[in-house]
N, C-alpha and C. Protein backbone atom coordinates (compact mmCIF):
# COMPACT_ATOMS: atom_id res chain seq x y z
N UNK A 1 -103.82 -45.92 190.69
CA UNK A 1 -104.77 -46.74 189.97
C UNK A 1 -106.08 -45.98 189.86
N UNK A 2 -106.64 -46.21 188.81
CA UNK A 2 -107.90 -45.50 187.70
C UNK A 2 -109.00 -46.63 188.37
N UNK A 3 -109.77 -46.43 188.94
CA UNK A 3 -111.09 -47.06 188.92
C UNK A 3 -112.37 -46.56 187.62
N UNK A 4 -113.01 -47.82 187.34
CA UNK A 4 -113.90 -47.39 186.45
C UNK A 4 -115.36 -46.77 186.98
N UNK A 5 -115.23 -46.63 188.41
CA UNK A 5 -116.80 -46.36 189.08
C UNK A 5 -116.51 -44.51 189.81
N UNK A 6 -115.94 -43.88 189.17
CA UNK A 6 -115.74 -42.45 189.28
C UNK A 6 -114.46 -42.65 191.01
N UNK A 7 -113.84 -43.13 190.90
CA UNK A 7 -112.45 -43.02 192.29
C UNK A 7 -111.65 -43.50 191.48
N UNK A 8 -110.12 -42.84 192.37
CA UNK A 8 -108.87 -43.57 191.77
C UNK A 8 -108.43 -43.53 193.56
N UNK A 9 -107.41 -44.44 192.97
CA UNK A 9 -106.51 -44.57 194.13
C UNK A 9 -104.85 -44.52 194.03
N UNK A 10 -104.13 -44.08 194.96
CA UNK A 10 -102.41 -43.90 194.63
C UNK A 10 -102.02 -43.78 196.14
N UNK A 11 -100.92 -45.26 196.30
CA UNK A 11 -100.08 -44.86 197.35
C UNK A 11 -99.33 -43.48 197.50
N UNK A 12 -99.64 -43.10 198.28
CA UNK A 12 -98.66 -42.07 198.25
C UNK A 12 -97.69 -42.21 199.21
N UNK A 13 -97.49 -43.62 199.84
CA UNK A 13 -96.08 -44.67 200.34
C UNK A 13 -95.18 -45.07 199.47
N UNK A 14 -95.67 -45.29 198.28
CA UNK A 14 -95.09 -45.91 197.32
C UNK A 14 -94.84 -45.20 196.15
N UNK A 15 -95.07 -44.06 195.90
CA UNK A 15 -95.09 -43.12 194.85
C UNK A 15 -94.01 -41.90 194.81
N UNK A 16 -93.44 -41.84 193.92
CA UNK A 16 -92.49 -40.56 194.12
C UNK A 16 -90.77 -40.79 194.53
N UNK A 17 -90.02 -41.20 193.92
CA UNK A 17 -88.73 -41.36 194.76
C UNK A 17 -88.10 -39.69 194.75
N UNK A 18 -87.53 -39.34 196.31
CA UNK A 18 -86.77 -38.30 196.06
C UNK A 18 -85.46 -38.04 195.47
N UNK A 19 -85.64 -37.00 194.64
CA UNK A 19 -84.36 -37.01 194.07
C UNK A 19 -83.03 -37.27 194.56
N UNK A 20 -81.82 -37.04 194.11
CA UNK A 20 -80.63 -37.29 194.97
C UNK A 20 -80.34 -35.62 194.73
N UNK A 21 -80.77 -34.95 193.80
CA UNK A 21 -80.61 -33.13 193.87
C UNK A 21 -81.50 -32.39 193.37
N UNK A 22 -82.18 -31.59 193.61
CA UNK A 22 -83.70 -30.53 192.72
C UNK A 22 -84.46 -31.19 193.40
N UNK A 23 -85.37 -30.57 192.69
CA UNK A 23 -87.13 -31.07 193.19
C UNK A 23 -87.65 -31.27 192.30
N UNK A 24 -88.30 -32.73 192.62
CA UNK A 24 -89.45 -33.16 191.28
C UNK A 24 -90.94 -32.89 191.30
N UNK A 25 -91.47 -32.94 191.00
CA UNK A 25 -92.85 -32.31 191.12
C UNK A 25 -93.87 -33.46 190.14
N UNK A 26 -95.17 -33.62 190.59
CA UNK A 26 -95.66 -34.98 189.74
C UNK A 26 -97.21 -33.97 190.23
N UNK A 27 -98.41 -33.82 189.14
CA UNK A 27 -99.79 -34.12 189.61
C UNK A 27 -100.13 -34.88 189.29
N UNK A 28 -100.83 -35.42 190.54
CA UNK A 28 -101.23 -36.72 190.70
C UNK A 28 -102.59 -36.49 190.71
N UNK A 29 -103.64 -35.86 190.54
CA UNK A 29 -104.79 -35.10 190.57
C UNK A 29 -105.51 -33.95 190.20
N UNK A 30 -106.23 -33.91 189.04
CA UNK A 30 -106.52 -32.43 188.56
C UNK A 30 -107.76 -32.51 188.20
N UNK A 31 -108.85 -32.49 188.97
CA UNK A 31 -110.24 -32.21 188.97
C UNK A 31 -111.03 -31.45 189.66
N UNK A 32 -110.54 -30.20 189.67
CA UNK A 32 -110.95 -28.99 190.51
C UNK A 32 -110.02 -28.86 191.37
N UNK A 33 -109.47 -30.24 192.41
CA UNK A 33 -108.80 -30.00 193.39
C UNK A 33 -107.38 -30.58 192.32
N UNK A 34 -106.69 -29.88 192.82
CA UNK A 34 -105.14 -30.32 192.04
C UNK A 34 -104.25 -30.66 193.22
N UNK A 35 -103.69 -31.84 193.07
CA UNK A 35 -102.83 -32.74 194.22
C UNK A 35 -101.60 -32.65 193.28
N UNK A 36 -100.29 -32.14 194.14
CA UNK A 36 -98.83 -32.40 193.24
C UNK A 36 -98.14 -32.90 194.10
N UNK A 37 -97.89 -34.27 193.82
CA UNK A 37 -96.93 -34.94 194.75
C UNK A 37 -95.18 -33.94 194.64
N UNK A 38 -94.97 -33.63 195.93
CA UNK A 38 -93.40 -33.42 195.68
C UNK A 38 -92.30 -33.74 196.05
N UNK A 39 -90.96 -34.10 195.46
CA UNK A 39 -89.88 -34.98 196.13
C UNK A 39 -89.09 -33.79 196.66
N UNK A 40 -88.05 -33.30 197.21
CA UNK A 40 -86.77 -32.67 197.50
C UNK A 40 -85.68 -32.91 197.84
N UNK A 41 -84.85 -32.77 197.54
CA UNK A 41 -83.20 -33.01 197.99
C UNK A 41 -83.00 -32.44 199.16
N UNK A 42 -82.17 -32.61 199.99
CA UNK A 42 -82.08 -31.87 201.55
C UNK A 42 -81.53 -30.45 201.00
N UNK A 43 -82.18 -29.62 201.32
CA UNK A 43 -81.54 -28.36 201.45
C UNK A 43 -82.07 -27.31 199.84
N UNK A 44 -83.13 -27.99 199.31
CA UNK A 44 -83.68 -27.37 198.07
C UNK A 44 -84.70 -26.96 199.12
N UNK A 45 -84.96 -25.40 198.23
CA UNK A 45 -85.92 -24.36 198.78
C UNK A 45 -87.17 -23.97 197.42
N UNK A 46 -88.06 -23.44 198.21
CA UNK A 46 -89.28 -22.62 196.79
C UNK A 46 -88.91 -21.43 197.30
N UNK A 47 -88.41 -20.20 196.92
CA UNK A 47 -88.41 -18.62 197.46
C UNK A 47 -89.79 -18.45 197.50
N UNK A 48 -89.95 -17.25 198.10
CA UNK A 48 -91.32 -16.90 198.89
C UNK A 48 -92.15 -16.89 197.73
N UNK A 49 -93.29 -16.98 197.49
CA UNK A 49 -94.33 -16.99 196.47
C UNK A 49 -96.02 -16.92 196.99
N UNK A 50 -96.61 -17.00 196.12
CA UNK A 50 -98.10 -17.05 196.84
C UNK A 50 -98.70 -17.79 196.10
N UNK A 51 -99.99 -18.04 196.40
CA UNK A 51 -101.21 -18.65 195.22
C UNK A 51 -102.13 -17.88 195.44
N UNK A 52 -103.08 -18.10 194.17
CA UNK A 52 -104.64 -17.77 194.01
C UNK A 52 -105.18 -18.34 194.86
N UNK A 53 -105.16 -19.86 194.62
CA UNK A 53 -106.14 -20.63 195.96
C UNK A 53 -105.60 -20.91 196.97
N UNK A 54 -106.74 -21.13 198.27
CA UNK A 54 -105.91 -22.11 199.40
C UNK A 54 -105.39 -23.21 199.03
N UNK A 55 -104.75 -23.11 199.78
CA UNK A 55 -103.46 -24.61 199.67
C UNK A 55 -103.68 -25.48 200.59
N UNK A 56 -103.11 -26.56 200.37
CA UNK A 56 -102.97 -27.19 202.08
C UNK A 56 -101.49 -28.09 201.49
N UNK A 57 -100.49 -27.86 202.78
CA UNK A 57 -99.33 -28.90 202.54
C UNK A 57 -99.40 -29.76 203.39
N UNK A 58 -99.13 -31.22 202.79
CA UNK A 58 -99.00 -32.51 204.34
C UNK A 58 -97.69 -32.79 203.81
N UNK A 59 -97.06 -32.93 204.67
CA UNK A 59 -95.88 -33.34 204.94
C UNK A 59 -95.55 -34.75 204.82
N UNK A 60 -95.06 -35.31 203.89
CA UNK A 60 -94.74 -37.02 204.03
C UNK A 60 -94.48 -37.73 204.44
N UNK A 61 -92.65 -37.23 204.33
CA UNK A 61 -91.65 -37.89 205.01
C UNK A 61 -90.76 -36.28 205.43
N UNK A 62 -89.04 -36.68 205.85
CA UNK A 62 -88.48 -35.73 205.93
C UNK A 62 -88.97 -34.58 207.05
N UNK A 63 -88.73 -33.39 206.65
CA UNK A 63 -88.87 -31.92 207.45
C UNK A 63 -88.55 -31.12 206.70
N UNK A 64 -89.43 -30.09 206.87
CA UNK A 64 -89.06 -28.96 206.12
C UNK A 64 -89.22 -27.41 207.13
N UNK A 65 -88.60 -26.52 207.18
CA UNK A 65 -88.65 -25.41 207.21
C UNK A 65 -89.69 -24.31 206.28
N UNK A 66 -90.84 -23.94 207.29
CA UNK A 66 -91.17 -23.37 206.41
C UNK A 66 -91.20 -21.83 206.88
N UNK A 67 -91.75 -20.83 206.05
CA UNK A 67 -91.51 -19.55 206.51
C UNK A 67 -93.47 -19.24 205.52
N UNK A 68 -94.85 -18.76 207.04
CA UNK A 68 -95.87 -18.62 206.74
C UNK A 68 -96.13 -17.14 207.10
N UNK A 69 -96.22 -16.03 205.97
CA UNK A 69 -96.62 -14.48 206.34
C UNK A 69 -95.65 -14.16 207.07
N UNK A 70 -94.32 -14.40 206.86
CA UNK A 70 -92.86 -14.14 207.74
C UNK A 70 -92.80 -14.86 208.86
N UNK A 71 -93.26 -15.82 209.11
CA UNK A 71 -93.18 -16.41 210.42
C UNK A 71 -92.44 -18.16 210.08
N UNK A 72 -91.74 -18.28 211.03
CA UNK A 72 -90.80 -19.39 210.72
C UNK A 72 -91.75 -20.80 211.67
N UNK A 73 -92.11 -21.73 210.56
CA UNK A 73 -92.55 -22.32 211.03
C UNK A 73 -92.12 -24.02 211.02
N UNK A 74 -91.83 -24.81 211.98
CA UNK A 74 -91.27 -26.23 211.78
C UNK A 74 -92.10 -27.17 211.27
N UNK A 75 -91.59 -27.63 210.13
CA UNK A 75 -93.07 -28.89 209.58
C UNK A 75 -92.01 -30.22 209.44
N UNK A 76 -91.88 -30.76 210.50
CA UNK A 76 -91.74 -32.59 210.05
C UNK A 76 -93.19 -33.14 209.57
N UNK A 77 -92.29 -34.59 209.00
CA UNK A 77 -93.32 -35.95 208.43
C UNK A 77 -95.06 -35.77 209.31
N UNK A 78 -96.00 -35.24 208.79
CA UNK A 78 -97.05 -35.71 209.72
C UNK A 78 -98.08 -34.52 209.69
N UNK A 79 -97.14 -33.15 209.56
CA UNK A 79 -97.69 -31.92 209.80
C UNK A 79 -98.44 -31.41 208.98
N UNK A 80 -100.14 -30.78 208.47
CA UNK A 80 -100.79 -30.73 207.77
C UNK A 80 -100.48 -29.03 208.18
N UNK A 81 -100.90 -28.30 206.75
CA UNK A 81 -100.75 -26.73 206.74
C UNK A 81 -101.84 -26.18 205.96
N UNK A 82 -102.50 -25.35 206.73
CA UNK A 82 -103.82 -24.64 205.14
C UNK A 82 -103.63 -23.39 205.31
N UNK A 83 -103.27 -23.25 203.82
CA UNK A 83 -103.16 -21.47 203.61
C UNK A 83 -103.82 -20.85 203.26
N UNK A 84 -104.59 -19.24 203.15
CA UNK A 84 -105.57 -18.59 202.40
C UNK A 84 -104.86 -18.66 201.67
N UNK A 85 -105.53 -18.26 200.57
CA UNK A 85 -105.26 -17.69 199.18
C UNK A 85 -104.31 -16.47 199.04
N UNK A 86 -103.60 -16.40 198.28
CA UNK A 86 -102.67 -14.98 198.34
C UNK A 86 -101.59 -14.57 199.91
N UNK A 87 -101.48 -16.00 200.81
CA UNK A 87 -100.66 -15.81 201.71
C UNK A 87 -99.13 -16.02 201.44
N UNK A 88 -98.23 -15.03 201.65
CA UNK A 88 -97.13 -15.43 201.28
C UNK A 88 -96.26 -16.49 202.11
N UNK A 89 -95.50 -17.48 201.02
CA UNK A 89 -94.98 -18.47 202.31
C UNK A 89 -93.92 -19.35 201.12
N UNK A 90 -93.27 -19.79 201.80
CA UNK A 90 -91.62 -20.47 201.69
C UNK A 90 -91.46 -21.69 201.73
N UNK A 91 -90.64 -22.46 200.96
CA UNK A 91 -89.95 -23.45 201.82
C UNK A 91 -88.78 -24.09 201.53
N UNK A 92 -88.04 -24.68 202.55
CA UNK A 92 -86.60 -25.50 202.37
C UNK A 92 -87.02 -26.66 203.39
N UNK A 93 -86.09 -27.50 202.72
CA UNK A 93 -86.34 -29.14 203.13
C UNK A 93 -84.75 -29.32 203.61
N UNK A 94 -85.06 -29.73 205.02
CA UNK A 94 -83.81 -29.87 205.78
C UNK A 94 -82.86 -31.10 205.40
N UNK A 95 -83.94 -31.99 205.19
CA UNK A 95 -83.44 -33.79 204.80
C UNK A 95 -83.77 -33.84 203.56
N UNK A 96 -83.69 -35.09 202.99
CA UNK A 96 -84.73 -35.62 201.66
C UNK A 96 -85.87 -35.38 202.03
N UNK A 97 -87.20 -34.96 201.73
CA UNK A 97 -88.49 -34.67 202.38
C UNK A 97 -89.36 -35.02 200.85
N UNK A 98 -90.42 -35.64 201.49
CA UNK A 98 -91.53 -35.66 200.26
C UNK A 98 -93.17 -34.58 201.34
N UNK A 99 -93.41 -34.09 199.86
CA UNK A 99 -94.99 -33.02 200.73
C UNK A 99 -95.96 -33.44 199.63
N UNK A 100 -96.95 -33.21 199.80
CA UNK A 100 -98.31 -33.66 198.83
C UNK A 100 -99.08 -32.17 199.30
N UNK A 101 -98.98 -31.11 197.70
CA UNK A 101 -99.80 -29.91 197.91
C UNK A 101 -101.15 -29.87 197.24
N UNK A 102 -102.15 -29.65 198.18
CA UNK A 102 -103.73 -29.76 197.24
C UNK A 102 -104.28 -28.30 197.47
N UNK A 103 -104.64 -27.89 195.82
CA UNK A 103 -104.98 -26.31 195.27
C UNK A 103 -106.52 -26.45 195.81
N UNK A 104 -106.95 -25.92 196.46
CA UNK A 104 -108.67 -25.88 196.09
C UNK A 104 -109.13 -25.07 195.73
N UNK A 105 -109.99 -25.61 194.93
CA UNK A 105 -110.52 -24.27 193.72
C UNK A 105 -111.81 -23.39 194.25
N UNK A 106 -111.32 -22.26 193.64
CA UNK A 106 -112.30 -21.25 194.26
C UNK A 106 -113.90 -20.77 194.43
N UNK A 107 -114.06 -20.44 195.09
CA UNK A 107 -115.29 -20.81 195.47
C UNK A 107 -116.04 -22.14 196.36
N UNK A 108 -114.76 -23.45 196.60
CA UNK A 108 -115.40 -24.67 197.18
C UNK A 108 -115.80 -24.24 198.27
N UNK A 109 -116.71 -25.42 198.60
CA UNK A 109 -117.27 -25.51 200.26
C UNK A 109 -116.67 -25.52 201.39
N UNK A 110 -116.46 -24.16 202.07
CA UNK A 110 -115.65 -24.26 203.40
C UNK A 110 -114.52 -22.90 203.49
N UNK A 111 -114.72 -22.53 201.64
CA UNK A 111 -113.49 -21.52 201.33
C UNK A 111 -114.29 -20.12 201.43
């Protein structure tokens, strides 16, 4: 939901069903910071890749396997992740898993 006083708001309990196979991908946010809600099927992966900006992944529901600068790292439901920019990193979703990834754009406060 769109507020008219500059906020929105979105369950992100209620948003997103995971697929029954692939990965769906939704932005749910694109105003400097870009939020992409994501669903997965158990056992769908991203091969290794990087970004321009830091990232941060929270974890929804599910678990995922992730792999950060070669290092194997466990992320169940709960687990928040922030990456530099240009770090290489992975992932596969062990169960159905939902993650919510936010881009922050370069140059913000803190980066």
């Amino acid at each position: 939901m769109t507020g008219t006083s500059g906020y929105s708001v979105l369950d992100l309990g209620a948003a997103e069903d995971i697929p029954a196979a692939g990965i769906h991908s939704r932005t749910v946010h694109s105003d400097g910071v870009k939020m992409v809600l994501f669903g997965f099927a158990a056992g769908e992966e991203l091969s290794e890749h990087t970004a321009s900006r830091a990232a941060i992944i929270h974890v929804l529901s599910g678990a995922f396997d992730l792999t950060l600068a070669g290092q194997p790292v466990d992320a169940p439901a709960g687990v928040v992740v922030h990456m530099a920019p240009g770090l290489p990193h992975a992932l596969r979703a062990r169960v159905p898993s939902r993650m919510l990834l936010t881009l922050i754009p370069e140059g913000a406060p803190g980066r």
